[in-house]
C-alpha atoms as a PDB file:
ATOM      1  CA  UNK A   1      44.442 -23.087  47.003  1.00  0.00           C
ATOM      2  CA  UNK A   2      42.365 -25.140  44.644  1.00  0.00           C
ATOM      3  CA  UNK A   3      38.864 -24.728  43.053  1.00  0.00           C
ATOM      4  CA  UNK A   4      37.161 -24.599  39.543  1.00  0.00           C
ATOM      5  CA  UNK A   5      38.086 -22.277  36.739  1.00  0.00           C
ATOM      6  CA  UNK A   6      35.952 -18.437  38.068  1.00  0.00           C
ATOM      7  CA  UNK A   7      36.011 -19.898  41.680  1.00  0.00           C
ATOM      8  CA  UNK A   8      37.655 -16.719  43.097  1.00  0.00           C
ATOM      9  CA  UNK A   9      41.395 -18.394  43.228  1.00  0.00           C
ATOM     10  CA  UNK A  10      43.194 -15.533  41.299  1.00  0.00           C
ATOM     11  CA  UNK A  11      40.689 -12.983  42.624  1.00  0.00           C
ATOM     12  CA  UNK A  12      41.820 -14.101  45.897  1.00  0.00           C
ATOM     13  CA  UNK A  13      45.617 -13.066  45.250  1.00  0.00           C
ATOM     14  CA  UNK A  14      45.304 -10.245  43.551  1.00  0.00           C
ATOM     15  CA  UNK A  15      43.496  -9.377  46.339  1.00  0.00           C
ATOM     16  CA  UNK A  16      45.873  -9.587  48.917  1.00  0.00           C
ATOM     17  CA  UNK A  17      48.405  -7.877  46.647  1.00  0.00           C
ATOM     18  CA  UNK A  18      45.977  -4.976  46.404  1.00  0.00           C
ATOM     19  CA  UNK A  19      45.681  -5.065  42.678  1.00  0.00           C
ATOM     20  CA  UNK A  20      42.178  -5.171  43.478  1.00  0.00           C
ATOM     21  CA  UNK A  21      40.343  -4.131  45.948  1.00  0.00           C
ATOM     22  CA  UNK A  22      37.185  -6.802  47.469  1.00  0.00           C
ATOM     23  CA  UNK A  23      33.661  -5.951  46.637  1.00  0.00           C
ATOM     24  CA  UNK A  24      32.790  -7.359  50.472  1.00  0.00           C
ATOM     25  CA  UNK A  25      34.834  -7.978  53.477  1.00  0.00           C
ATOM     26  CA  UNK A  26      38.516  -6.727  53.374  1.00  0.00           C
ATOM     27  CA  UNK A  27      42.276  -7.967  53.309  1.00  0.00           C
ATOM     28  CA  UNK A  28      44.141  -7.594  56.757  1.00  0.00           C
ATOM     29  CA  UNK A  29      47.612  -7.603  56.515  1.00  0.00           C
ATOM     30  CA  UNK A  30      50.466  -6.826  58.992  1.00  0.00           C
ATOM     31  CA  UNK A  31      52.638  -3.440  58.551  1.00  0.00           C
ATOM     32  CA  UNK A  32      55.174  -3.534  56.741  1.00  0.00           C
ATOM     33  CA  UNK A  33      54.278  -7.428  55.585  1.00  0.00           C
ATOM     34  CA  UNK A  34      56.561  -8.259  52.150  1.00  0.00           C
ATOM     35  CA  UNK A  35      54.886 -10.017  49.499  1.00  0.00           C
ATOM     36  CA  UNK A  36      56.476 -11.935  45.973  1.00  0.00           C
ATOM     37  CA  UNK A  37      54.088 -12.491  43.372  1.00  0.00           C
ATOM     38  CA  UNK A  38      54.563 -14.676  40.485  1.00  0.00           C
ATOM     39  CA  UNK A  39      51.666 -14.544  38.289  1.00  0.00           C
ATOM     40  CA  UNK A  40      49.900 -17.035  35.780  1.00  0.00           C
ATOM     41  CA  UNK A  41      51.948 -15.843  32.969  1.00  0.00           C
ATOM     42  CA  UNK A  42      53.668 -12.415  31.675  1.00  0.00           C
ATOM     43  CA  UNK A  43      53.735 -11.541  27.638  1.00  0.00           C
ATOM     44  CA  UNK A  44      56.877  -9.878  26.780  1.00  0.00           C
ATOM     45  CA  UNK A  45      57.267  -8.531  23.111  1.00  0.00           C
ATOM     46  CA  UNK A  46      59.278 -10.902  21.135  1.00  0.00           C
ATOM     47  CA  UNK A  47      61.270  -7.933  19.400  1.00  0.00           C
ATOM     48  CA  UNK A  48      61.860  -6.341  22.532  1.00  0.00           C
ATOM     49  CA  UNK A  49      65.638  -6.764  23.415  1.00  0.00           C
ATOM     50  CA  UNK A  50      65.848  -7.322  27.081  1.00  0.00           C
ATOM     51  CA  UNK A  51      68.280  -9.303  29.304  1.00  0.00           C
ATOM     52  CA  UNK A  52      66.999 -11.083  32.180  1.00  0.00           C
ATOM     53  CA  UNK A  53      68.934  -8.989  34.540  1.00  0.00           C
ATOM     54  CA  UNK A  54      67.493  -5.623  32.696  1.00  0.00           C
ATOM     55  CA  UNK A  55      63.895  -7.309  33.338  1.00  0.00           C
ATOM     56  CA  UNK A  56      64.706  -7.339  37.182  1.00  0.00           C
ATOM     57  CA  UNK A  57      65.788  -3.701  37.308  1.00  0.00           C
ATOM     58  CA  UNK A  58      62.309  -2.818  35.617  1.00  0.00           C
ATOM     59  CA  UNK A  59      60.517  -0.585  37.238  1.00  0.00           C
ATOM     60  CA  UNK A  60      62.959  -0.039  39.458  1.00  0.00           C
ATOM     61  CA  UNK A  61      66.638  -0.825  39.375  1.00  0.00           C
ATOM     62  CA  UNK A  62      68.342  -2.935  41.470  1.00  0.00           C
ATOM     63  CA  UNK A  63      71.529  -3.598  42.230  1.00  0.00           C
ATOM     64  CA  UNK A  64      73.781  -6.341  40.542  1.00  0.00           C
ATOM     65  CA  UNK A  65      74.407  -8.150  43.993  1.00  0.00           C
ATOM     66  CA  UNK A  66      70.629  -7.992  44.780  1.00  0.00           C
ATOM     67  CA  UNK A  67      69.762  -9.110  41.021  1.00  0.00           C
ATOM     68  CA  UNK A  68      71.887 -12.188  41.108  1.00  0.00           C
ATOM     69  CA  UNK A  69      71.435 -12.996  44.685  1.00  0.00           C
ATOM     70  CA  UNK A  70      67.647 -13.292  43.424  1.00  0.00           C
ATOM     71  CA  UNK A  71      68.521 -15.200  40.352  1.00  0.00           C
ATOM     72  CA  UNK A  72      70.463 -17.453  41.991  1.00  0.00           C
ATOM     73  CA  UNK A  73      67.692 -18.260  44.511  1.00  0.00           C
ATOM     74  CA  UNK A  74      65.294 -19.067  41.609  1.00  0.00           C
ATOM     75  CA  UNK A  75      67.993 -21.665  40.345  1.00  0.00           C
ATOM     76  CA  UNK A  76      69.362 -19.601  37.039  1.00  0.00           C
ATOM     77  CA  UNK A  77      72.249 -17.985  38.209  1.00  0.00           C
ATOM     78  CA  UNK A  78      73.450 -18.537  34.829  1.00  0.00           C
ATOM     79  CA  UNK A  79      70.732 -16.600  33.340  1.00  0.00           C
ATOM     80  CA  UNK A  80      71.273 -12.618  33.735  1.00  0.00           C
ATOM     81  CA  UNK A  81      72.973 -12.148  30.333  1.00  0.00           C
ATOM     82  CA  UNK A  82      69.840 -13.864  28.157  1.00  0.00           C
ATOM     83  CA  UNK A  83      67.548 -12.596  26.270  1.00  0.00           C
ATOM     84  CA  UNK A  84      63.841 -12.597  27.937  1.00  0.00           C
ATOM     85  CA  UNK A  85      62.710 -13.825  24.195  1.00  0.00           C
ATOM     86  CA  UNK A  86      65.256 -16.431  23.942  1.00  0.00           C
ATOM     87  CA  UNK A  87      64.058 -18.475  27.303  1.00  0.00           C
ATOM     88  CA  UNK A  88      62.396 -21.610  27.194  1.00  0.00           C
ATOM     89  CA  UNK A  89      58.909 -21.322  29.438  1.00  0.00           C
ATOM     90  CA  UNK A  90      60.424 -23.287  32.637  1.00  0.00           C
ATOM     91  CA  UNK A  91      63.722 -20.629  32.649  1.00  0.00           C
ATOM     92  CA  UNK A  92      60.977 -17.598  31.798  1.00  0.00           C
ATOM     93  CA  UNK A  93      59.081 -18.541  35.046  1.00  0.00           C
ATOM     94  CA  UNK A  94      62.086 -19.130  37.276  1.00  0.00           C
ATOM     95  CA  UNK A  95      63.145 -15.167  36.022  1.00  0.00           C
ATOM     96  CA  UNK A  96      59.444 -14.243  37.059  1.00  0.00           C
ATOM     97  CA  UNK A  97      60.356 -16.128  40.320  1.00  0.00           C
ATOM     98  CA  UNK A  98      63.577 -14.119  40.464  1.00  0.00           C
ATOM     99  CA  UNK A  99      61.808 -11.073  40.296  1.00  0.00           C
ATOM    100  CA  UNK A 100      59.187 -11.843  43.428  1.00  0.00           C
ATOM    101  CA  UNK A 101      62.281 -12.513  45.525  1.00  0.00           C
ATOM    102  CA  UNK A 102      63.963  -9.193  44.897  1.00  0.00           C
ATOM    103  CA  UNK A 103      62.571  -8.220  48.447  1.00  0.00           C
ATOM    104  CA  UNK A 104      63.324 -11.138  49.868  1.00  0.00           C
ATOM    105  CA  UNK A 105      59.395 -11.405  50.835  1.00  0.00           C
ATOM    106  CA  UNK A 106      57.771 -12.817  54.046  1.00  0.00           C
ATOM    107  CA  UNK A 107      55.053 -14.567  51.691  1.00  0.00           C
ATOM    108  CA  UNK A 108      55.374 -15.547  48.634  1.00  0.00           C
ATOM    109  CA  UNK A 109      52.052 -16.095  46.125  1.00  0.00           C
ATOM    110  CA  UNK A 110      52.262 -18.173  43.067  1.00  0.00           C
ATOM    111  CA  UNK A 111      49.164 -17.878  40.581  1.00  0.00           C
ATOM    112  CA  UNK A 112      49.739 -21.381  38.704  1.00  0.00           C
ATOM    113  CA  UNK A 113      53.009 -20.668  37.957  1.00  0.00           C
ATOM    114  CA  UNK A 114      53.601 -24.014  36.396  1.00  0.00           C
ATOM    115  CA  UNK A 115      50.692 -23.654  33.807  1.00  0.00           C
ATOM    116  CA  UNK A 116      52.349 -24.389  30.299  1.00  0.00           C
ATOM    117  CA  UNK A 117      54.861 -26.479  31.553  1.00  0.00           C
ATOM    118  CA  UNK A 118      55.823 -30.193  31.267  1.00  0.00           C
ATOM    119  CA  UNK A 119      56.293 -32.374  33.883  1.00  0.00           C
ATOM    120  CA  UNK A 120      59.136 -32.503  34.332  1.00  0.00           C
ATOM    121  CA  UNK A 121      59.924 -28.828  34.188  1.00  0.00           C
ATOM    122  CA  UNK A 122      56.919 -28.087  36.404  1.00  0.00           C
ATOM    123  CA  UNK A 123      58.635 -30.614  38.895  1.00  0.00           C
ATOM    124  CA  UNK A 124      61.834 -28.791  38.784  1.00  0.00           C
ATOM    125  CA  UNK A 125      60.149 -25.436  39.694  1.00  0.00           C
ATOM    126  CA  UNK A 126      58.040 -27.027  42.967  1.00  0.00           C
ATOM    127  CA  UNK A 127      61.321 -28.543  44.042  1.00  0.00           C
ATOM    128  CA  UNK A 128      62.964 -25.146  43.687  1.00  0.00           C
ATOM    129  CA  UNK A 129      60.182 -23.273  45.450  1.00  0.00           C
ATOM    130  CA  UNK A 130      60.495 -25.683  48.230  1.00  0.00           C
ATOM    131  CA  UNK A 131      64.431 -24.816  48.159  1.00  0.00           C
ATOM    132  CA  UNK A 132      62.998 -20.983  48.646  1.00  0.00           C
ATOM    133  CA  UNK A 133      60.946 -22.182  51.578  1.00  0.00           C
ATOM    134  CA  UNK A 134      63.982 -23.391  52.719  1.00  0.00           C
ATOM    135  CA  UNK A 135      66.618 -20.604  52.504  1.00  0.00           C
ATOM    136  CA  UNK A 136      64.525 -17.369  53.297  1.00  0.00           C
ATOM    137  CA  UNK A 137      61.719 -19.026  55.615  1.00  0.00           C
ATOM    138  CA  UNK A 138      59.042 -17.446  54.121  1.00  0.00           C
ATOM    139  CA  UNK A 139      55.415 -18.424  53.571  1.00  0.00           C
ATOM    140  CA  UNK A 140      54.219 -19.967  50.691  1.00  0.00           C
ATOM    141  CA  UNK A 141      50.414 -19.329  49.416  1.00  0.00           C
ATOM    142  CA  UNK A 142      50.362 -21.351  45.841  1.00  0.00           C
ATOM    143  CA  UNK A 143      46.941 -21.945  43.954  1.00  0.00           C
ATOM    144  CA  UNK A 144      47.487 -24.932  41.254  1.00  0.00           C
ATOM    145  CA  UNK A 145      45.151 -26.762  39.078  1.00  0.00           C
ATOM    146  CA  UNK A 146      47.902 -29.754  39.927  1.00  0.00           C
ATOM    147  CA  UNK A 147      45.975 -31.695  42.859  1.00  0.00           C
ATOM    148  CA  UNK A 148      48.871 -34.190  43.325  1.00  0.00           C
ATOM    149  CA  UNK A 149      51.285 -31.696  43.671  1.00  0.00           C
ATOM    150  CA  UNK A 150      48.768 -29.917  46.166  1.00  0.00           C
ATOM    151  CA  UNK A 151      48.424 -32.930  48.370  1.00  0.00           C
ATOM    152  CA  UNK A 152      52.037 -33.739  48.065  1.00  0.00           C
ATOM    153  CA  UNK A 153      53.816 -30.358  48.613  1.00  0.00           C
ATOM    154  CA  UNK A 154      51.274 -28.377  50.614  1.00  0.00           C
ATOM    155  CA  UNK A 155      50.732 -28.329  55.070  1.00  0.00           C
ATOM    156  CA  UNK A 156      46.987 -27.084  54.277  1.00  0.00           C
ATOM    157  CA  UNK A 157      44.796 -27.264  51.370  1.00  0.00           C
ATOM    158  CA  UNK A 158      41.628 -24.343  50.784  1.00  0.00           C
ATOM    159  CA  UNK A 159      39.158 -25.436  48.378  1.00  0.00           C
ATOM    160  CA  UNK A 160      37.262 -22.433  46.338  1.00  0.00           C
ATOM    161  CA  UNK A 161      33.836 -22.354  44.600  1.00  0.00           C
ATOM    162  CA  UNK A 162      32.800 -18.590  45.042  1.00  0.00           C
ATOM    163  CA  UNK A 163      33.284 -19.235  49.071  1.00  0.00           C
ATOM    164  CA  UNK A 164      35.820 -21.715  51.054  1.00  0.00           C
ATOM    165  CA  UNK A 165      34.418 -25.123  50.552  1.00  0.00           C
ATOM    166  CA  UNK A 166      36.499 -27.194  52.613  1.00  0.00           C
ATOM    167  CA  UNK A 167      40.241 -25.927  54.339  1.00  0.00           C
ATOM    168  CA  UNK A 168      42.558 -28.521  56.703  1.00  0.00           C
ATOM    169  CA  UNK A 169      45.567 -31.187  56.370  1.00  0.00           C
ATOM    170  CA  UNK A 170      45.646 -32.655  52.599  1.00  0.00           C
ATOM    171  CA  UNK A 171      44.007 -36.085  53.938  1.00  0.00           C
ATOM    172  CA  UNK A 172      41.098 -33.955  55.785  1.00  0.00           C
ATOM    173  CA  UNK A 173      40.345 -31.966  52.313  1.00  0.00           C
ATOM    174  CA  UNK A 174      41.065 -35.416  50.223  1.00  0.00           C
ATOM    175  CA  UNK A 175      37.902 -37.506  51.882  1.00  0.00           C
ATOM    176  CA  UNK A 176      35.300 -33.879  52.553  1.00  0.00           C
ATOM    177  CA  UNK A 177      32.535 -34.389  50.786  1.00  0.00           C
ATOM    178  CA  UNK A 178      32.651 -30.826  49.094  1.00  0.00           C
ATOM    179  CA  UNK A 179      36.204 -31.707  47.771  1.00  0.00           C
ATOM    180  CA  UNK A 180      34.791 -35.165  46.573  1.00  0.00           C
ATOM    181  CA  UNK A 181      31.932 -32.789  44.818  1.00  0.00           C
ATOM    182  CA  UNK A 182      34.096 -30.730  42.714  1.00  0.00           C
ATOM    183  CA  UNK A 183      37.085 -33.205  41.896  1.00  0.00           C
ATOM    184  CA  UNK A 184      36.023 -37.149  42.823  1.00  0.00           C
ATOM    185  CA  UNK A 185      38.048 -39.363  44.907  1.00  0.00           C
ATOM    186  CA  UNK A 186      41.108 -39.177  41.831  1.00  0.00           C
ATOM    187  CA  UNK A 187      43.801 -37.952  44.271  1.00  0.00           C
ATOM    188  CA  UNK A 188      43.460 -40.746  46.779  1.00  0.00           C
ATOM    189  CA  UNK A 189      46.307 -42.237  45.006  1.00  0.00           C
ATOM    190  CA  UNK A 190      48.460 -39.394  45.490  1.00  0.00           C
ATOM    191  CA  UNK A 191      47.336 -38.485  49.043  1.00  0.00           C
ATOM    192  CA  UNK A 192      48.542 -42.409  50.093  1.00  0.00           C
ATOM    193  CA  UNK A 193      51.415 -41.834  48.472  1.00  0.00           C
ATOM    194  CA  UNK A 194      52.400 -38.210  49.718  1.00  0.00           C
ATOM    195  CA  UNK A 195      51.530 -40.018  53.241  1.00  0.00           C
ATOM    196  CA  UNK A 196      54.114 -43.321  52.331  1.00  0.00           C
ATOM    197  CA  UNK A 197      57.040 -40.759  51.446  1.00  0.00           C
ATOM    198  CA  UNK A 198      56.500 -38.573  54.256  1.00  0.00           C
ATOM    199  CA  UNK A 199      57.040 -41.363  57.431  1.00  0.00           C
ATOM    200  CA  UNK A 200      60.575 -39.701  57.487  1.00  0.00           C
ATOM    201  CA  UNK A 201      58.413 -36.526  57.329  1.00  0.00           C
ATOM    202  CA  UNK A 202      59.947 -32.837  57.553  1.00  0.00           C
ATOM    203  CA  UNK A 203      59.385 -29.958  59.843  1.00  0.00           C
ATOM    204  CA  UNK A 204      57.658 -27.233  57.307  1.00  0.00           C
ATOM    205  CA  UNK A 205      57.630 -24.407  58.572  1.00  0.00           C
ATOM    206  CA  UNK A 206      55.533 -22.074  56.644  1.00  0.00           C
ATOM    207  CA  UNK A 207      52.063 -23.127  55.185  1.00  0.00           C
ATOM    208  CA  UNK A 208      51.710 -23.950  51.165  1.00  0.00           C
END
């Protein structure tokens, strides 16, 4: 999902989480449907002595197995021991990942998850979230302000601006004239090359 800052892209999620409930229209969901959430960011109190493994039995425990089957999904099996404080922002996210896995969800929603990251660490998360797709077959429903990234990890693209703008394949979204609107013609470059590195293409089977 991409759109504007106030186009409705976190509104969206929290949405379909039920943190909020929509002023129009409503949110259909199957019984019984398991959702992860990993939002935009989470403050934890600096003085606040907390392990990693203690944040994933908060509010309610967990088992150790469970715990580190979870952190070892988000790539930081290592992690369980640390102090929340102590983490550097790319392991902090990959414990909030941790934590939307718990319940080994169906669909899994990811509020810019990357924001305050560098490249290369945001990088490292995508390619672990793809490894997630991977081992528990689940959907993925990710809104980024990181348009190459979109139209290089994604099967369809929505574009937001109060309403759905535009919604297909990456290259149908890339050249729509409401898409061209709202963010020019600057991810051409990435759509050719997302096209170039995907002639050996995969089978994805869950949308982005």
């Amino acid at each position: 999902i991409v759109g504007p800052n106030g186009s409705g892209k976190t509104t969206l999620l929290r949405a379909i989480i039920g943190a909020i409930k929509p002023s129009a229209g409503w949110v259909k969901k199957n019984s019984g449907l398991r959702i992860g959430y990993v939002p935009q960011r989470l403050h934890i109190d600096a003085t606040l002595p907390i392990t990693a493994r203690r944040f994933l039995s908060l509010p309610r425990p967990v088992s150790d197995t469970v715990a580190q089957d979870a952190l070892t999904d988000a790539g930081v099996e290592n992690l369980g021991m640390q102090q929340m404080a102590g983490l550097s922002g790319g392991q902090f996210q990959r414990v909030l990942l941790a934590r939307a896995l718990l319940g080994r969800p169906e669909l899994l929603l990811l509020d810019e998850a990357t924001q305050g990251l560098d490249q290369p660490g945001s990088a490292a998360f995508y390619r672990q979230i793809e490894t997630v797709r991977q081992r528990l077959g689940c959907a993925v429903l990710m809104v980024s302000h990181e348009l190459h990234v979109v139209m290089a990890a994604s099967d369809r693209v929505i574009c937001l601006n109060g309403h759905i703008c535009c919604h297909g394949a990456p290259g149908q979204v890339a050249t729509a004239p409401e898409y061209r609107a709202l963010f020019g013609s600057g991810t051409q470059g990435a759509l050719a090359l997302y096209q170039h590195e995907h002639t050996h293409s995969h089978d994805h089977e869950a949308v982005a």
